[in-house]
PDB file of N, CA and C in Angstrom:
ATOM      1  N   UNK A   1     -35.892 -58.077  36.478  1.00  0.00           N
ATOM      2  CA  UNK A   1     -35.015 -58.266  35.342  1.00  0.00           C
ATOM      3  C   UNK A   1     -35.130 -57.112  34.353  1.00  0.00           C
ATOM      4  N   UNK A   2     -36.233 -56.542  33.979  1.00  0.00           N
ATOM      5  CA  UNK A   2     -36.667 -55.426  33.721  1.00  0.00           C
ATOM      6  C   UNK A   2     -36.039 -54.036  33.592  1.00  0.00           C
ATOM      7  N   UNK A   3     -35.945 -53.854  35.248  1.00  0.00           N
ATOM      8  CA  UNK A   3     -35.293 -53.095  35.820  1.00  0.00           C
ATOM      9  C   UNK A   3     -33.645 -52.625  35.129  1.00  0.00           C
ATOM     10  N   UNK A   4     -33.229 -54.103  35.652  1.00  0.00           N
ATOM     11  CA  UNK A   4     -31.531 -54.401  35.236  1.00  0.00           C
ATOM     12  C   UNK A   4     -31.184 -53.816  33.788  1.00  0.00           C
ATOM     13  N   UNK A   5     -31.921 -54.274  32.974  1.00  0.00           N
ATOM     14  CA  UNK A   5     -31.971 -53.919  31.245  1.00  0.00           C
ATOM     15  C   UNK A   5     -32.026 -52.514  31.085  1.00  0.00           C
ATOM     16  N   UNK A   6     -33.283 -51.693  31.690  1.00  0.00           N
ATOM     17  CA  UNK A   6     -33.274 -51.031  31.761  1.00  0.00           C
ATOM     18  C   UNK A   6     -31.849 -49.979  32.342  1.00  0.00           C
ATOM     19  N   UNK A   7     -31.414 -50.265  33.228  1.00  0.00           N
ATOM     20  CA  UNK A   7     -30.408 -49.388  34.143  1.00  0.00           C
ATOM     21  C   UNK A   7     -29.123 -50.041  33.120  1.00  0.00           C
ATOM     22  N   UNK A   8     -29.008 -50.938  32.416  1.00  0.00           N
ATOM     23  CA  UNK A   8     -28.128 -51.292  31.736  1.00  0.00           C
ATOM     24  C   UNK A   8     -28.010 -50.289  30.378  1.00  0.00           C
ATOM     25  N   UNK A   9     -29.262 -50.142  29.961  1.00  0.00           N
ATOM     26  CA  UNK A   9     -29.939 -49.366  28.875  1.00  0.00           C
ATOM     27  C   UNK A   9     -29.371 -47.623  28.943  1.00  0.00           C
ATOM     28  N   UNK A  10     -29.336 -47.160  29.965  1.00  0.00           N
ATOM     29  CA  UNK A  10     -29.587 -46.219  30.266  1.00  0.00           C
ATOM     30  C   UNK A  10     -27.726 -45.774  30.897  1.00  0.00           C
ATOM     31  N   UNK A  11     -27.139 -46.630  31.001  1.00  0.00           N
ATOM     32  CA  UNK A  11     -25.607 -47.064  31.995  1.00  0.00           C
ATOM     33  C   UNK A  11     -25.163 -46.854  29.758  1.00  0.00           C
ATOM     34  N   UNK A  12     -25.484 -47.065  29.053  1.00  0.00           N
ATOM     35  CA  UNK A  12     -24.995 -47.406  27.390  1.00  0.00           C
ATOM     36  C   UNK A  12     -25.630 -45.935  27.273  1.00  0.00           C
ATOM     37  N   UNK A  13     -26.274 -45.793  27.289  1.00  0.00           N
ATOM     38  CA  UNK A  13     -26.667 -44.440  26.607  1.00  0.00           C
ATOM     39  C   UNK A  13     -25.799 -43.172  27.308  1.00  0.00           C
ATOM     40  N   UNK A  14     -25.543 -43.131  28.782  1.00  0.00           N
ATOM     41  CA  UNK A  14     -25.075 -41.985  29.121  1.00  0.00           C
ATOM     42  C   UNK A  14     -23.285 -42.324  28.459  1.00  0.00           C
ATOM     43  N   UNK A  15     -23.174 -43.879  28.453  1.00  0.00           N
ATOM     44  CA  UNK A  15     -21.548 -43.597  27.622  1.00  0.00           C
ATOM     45  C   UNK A  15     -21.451 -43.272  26.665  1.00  0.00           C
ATOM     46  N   UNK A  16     -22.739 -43.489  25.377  1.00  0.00           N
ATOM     47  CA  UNK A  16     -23.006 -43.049  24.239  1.00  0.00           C
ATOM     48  C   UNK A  16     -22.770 -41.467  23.936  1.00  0.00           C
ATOM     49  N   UNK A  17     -24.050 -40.801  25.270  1.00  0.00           N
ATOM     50  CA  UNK A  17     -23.585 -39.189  25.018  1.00  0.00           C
ATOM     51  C   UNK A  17     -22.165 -38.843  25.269  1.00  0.00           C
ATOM     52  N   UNK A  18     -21.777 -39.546  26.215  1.00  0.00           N
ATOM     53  CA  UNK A  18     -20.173 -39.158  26.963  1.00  0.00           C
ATOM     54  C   UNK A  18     -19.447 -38.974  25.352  1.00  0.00           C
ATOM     55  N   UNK A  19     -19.268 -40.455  24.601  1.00  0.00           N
ATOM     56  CA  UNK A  19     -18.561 -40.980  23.632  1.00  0.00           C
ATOM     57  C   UNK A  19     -19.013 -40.022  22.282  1.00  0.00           C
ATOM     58  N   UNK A  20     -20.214 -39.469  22.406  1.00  0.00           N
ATOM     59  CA  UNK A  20     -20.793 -38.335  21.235  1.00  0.00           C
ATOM     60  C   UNK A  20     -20.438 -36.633  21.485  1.00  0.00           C
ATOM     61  N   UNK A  21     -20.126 -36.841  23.023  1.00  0.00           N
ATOM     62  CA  UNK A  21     -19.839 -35.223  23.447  1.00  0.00           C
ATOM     63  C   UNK A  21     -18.286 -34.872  23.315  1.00  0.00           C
ATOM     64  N   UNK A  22     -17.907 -36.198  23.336  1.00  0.00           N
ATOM     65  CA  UNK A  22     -16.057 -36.398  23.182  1.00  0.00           C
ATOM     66  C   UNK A  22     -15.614 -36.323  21.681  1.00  0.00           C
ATOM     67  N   UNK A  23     -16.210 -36.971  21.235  1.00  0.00           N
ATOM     68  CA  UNK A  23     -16.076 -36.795  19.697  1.00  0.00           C
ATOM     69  C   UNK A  23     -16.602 -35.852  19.068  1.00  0.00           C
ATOM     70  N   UNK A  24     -17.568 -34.517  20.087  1.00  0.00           N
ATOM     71  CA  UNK A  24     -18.207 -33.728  18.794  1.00  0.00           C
ATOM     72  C   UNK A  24     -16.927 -32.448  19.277  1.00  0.00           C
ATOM     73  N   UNK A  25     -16.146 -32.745  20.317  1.00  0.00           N
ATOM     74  CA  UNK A  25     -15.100 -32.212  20.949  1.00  0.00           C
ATOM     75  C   UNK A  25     -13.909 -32.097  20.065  1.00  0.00           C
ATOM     76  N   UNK A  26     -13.344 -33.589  20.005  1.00  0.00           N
ATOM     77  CA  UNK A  26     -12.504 -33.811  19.295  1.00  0.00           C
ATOM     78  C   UNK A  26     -12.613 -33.517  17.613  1.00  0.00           C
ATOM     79  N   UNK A  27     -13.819 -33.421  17.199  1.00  0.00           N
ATOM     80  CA  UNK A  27     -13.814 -32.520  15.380  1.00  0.00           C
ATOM     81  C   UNK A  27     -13.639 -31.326  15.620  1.00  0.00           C
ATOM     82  N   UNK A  28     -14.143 -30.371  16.822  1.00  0.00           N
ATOM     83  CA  UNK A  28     -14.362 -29.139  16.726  1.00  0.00           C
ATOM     84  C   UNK A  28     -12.611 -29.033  17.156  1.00  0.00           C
ATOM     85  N   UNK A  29     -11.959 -29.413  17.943  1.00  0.00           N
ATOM     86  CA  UNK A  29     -10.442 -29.078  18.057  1.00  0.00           C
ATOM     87  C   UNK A  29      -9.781 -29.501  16.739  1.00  0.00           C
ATOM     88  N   UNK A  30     -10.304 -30.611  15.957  1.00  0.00           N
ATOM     89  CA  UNK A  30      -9.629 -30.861  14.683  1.00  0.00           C
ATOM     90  C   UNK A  30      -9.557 -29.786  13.735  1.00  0.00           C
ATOM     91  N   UNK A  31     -11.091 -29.785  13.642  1.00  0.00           N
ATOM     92  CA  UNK A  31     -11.642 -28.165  12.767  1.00  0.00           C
ATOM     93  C   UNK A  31     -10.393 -26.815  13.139  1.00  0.00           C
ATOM     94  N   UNK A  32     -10.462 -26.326  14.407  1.00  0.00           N
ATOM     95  CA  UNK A  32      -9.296 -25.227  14.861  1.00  0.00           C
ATOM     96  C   UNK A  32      -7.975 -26.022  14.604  1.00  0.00           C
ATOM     97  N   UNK A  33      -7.217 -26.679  14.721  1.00  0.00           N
ATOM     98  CA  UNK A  33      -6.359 -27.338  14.001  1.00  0.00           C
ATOM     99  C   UNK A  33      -6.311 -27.209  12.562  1.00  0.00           C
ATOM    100  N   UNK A  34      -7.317 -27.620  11.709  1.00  0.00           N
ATOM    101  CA  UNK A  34      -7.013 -27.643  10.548  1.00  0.00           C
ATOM    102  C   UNK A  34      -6.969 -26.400   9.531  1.00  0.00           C
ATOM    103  N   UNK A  35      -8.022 -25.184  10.716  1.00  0.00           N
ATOM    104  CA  UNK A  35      -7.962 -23.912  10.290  1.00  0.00           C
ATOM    105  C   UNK A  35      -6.416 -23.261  10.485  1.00  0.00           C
ATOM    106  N   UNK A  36      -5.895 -23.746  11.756  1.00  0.00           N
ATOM    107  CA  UNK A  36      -4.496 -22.927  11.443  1.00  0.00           C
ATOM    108  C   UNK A  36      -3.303 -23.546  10.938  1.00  0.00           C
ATOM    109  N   UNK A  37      -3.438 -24.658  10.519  1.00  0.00           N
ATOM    110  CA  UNK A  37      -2.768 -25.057   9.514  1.00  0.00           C
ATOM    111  C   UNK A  37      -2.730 -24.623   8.053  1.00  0.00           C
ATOM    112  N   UNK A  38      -4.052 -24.626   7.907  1.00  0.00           N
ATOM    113  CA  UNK A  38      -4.122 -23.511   6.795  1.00  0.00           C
ATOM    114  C   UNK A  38      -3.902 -22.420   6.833  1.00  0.00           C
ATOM    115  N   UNK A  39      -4.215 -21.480   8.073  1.00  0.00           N
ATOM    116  CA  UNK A  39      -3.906 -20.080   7.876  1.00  0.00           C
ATOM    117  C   UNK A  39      -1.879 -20.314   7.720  1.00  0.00           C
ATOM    118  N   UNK A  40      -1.130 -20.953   8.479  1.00  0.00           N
ATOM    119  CA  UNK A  40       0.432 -21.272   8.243  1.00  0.00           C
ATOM    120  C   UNK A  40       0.681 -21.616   6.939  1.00  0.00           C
ATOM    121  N   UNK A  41      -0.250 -22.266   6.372  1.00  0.00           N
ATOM    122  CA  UNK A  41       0.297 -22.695   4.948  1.00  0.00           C
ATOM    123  C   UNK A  41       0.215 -22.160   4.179  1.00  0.00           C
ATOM    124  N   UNK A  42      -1.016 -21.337   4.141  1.00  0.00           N
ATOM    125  CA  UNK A  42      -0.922 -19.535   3.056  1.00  0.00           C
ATOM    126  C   UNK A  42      -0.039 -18.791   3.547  1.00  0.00           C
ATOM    127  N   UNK A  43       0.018 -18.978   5.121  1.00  0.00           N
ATOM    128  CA  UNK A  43       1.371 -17.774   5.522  1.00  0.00           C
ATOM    129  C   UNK A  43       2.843 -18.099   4.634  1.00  0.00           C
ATOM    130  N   UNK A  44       3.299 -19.553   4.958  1.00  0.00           N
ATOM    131  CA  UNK A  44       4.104 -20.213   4.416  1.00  0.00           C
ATOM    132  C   UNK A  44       4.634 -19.457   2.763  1.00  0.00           C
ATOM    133  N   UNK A  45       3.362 -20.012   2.235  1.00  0.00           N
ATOM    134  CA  UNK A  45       3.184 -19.463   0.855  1.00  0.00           C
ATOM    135  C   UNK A  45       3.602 -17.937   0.301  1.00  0.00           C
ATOM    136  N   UNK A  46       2.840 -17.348   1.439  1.00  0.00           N
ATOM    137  CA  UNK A  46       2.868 -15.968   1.184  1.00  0.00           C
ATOM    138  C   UNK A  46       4.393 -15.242   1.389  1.00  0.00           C
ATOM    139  N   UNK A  47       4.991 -15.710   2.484  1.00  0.00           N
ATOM    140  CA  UNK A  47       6.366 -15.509   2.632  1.00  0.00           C
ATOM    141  C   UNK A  47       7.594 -16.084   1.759  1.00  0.00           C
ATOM    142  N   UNK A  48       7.287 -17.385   1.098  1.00  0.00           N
ATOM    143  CA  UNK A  48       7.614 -17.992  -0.290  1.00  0.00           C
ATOM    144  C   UNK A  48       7.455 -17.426  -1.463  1.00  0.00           C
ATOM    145  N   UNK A  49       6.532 -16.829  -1.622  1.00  0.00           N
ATOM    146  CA  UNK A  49       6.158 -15.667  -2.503  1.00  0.00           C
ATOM    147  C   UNK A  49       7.314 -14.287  -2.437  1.00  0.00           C
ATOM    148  N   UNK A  50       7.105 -13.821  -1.256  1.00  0.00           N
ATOM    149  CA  UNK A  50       7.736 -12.534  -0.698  1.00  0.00           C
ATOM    150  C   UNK A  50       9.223 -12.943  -1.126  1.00  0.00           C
ATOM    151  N   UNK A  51       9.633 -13.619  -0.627  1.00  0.00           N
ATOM    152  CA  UNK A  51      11.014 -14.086  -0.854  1.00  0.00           C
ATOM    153  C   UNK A  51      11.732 -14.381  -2.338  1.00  0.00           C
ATOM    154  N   UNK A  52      10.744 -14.880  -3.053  1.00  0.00           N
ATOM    155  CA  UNK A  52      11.297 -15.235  -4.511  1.00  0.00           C
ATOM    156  C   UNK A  52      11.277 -13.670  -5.339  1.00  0.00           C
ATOM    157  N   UNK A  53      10.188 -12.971  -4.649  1.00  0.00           N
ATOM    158  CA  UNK A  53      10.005 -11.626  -5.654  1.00  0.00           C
ATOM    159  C   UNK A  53      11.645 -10.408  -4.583  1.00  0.00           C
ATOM    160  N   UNK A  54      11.677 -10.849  -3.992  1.00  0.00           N
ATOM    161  CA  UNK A  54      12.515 -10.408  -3.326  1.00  0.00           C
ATOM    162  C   UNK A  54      13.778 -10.803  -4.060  1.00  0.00           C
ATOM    163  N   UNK A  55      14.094 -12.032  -4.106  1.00  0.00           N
ATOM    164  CA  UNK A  55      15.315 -12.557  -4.647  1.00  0.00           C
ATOM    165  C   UNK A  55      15.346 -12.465  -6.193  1.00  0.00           C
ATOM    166  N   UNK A  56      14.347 -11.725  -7.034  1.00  0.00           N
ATOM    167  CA  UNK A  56      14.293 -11.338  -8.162  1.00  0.00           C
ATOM    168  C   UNK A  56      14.178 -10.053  -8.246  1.00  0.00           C
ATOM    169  N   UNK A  57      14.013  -9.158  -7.416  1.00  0.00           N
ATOM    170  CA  UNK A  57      14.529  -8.023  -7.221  1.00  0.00           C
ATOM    171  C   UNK A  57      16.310  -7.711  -6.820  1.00  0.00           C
ATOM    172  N   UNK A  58      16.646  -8.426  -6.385  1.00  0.00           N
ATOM    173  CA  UNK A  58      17.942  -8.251  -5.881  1.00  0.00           C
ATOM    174  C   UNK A  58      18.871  -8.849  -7.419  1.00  0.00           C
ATOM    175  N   UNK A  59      18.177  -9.566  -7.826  1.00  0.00           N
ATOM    176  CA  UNK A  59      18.858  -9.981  -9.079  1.00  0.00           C
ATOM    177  C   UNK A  59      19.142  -9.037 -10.325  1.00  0.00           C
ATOM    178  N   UNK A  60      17.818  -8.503 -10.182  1.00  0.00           N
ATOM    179  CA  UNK A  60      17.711  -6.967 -11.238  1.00  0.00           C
ATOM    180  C   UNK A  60      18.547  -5.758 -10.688  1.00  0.00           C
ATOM    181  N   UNK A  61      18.631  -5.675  -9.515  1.00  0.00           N
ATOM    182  CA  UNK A  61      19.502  -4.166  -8.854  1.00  0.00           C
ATOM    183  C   UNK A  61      20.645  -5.158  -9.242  1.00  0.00           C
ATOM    184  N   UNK A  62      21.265  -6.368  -8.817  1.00  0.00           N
ATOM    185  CA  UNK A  62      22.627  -6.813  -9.145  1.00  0.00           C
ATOM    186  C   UNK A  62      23.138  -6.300 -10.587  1.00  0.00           C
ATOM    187  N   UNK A  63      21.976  -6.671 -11.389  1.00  0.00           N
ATOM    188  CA  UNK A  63      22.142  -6.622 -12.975  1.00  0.00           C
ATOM    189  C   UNK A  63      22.797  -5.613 -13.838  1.00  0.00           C
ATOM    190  N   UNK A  64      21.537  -4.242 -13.211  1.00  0.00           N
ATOM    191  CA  UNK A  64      21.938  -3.161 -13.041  1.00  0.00           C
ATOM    192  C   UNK A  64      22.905  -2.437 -12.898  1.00  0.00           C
ATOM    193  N   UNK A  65      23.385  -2.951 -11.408  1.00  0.00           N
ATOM    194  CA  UNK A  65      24.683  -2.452 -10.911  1.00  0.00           C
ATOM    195  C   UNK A  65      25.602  -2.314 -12.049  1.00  0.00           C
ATOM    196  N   UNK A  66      26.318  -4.034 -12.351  1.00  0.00           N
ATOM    197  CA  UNK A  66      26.875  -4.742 -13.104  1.00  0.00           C
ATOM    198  C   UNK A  66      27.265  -3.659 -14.246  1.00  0.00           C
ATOM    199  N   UNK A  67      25.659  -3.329 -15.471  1.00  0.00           N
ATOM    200  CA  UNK A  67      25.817  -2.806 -16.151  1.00  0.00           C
ATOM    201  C   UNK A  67      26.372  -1.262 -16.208  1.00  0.00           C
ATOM    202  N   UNK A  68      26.303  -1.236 -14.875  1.00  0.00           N
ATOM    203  CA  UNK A  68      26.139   0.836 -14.634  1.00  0.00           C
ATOM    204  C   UNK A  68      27.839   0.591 -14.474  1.00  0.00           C
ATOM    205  N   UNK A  69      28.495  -0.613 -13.673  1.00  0.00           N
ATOM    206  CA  UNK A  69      30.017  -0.247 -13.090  1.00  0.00           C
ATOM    207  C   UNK A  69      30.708  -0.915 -14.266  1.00  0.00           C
ATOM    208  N   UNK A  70      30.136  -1.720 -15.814  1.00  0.00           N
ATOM    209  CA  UNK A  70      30.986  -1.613 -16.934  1.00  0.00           C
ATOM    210  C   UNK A  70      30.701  -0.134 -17.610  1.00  0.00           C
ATOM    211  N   UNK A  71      29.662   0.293 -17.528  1.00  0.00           N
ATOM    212  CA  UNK A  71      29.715   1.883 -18.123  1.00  0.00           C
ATOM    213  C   UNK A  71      30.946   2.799 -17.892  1.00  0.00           C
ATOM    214  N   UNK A  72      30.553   2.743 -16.369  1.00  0.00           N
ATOM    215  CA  UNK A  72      31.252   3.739 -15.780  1.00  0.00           C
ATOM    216  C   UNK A  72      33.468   3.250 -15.745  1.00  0.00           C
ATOM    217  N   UNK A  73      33.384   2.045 -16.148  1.00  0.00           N
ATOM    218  CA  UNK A  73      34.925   1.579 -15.978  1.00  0.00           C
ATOM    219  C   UNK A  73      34.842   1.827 -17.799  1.00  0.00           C
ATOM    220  N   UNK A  74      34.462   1.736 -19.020  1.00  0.00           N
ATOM    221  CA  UNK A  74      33.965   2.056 -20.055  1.00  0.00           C
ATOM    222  C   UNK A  74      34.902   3.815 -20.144  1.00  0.00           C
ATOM    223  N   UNK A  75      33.893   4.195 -18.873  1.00  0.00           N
ATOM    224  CA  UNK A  75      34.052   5.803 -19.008  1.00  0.00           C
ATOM    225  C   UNK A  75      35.258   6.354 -18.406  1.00  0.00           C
ATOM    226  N   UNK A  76      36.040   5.699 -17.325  1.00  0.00           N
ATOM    227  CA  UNK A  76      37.295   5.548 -16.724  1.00  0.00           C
ATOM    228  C   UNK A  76      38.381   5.457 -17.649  1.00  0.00           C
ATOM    229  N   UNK A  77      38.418   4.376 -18.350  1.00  0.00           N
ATOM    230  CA  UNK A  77      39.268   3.973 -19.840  1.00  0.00           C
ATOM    231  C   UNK A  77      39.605   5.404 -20.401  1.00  0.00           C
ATOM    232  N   UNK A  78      38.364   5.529 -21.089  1.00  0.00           N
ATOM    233  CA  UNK A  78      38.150   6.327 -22.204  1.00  0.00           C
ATOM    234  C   UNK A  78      38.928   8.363 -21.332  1.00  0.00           C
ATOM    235  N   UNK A  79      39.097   8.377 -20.016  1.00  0.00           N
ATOM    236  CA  UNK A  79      39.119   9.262 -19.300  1.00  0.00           C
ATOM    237  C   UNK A  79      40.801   9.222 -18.990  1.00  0.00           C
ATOM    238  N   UNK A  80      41.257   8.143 -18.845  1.00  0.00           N
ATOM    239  CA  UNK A  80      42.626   7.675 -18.234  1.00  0.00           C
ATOM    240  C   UNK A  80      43.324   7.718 -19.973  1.00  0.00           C
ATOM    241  N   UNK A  81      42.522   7.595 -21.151  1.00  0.00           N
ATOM    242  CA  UNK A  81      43.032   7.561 -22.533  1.00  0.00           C
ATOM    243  C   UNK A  81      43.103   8.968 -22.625  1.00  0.00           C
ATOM    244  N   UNK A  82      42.135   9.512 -22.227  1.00  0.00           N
ATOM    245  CA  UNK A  82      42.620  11.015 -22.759  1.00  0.00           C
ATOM    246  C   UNK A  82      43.449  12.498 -21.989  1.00  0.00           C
ATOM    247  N   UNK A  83      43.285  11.012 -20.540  1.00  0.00           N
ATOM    248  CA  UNK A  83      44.986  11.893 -19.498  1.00  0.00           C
ATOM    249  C   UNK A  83      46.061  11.885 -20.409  1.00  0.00           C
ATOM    250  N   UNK A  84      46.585  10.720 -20.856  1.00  0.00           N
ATOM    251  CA  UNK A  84      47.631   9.977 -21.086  1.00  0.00           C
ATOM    252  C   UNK A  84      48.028  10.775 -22.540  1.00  0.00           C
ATOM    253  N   UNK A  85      46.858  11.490 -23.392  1.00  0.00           N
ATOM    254  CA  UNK A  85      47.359  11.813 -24.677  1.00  0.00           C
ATOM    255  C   UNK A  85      47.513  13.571 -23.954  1.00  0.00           C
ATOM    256  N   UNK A  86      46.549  13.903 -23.230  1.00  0.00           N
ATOM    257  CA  UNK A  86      47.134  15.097 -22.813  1.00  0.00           C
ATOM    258  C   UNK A  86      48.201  15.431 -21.963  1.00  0.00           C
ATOM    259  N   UNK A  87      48.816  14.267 -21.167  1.00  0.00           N
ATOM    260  CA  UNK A  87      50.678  14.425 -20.858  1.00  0.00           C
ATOM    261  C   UNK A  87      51.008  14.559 -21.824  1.00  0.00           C
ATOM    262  N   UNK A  88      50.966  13.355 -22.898  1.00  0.00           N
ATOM    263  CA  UNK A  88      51.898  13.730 -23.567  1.00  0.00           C
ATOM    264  C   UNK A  88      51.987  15.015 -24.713  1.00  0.00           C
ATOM    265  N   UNK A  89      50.833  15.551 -24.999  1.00  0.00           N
ATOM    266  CA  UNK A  89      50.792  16.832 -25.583  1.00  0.00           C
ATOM    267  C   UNK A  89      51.602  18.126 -24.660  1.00  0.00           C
ATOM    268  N   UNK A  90      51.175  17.675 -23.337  1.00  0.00           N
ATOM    269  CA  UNK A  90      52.043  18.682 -22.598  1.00  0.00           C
ATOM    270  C   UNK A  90      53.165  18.775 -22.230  1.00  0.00           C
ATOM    271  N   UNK A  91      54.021  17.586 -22.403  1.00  0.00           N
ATOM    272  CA  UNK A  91      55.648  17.020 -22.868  1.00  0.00           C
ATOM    273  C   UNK A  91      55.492  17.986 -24.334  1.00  0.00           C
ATOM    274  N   UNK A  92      55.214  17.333 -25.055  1.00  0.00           N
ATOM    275  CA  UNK A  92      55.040  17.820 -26.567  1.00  0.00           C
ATOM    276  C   UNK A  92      55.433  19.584 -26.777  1.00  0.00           C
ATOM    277  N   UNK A  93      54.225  20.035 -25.327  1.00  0.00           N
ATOM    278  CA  UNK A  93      54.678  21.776 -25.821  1.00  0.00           C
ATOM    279  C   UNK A  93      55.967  21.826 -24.744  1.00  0.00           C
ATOM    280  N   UNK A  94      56.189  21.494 -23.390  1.00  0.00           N
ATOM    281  CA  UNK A  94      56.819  22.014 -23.704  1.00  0.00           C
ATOM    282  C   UNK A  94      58.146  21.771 -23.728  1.00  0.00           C
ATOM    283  N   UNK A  95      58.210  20.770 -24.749  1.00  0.00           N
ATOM    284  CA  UNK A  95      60.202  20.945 -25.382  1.00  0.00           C
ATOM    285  C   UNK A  95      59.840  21.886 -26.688  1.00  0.00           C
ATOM    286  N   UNK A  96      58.350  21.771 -26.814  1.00  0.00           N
ATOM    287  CA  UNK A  96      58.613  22.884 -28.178  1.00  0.00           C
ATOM    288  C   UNK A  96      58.755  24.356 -27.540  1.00  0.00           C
ATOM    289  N   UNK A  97      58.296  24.893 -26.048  1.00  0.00           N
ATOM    290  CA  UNK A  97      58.176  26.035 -25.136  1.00  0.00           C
ATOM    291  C   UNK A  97      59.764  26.050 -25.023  1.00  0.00           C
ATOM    292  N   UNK A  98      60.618  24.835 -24.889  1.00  0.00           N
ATOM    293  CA  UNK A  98      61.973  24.999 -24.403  1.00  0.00           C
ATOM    294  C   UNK A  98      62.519  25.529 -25.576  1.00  0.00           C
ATOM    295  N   UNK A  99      62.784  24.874 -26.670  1.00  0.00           N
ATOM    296  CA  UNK A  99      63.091  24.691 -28.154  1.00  0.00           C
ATOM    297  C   UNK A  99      62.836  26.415 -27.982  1.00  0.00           C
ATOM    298  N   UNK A 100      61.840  27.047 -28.022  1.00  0.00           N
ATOM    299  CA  UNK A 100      61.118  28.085 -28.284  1.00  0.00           C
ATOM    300  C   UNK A 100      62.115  29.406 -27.753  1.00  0.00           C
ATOM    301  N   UNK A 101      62.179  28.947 -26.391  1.00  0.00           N
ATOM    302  CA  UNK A 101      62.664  29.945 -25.449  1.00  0.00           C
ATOM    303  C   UNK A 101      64.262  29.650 -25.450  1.00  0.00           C
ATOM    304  N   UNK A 102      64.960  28.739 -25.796  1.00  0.00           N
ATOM    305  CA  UNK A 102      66.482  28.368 -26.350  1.00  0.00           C
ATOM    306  C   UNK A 102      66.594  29.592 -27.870  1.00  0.00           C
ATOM    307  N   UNK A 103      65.496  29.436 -28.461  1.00  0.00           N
ATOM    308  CA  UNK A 103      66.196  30.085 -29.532  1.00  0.00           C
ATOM    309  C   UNK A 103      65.330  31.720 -29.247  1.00  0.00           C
ATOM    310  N   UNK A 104      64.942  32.037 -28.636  1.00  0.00           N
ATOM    311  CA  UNK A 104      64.599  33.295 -28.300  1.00  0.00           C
ATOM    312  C   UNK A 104      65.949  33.855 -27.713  1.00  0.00           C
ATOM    313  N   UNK A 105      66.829  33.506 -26.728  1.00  0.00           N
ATOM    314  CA  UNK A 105      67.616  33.868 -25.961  1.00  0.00           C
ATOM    315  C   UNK A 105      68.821  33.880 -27.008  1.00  0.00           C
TER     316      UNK A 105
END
């Protein structure tokens, strides 16, 4: 009877190591699991990061732009104003060139 207990004893213990070698298995795959979850979730982050400074860069060159192409339409105006007075100064001379050369003749 001894015996039996014994081999019973011993039949629990090798499922014990089995059940301790499986489980010291299953933390150490948890552990690598939980490490690259983390390394993804700083990646995550880090590319969340990248992206917002990105999309606040693009906001400032937009801004930029914006301000440089009212300058420059600003400077168009002011360029197309002073075509428009120099036709007509050059109408201006010459009926006074015609005027001029009518009474020369």
């Amino acid at each position: 009877r001894l015996t039996g207990q014994q081999q019973e004893i011993n039949s629990l213990m090798q499922r014990k190591n089995a059940v301790d070698e499986e489980n010291a298995r299953l933390k150490n795959e948890f552990g690598n699991l939980n490490r690259k979850f983390k390394d993804k979730s700083q990646e995550l982050k880090d590319t969340e990061e990248c992206a917002q400074k990105k999309k606040e860069q693009n906001r400032l060159v937009i801004k930029n732009l914006e301000e440089e192409n009212k300058g420059l339409n600003i400077c168009c105006a002011d360029l197309l104003s002073d075509l428009e007075k120099l036709r007509k100064q050059e109408a201006q001379w010459k009926k006074e060139k015609s005027g001029n050369d009518t009474r020369i003749k």
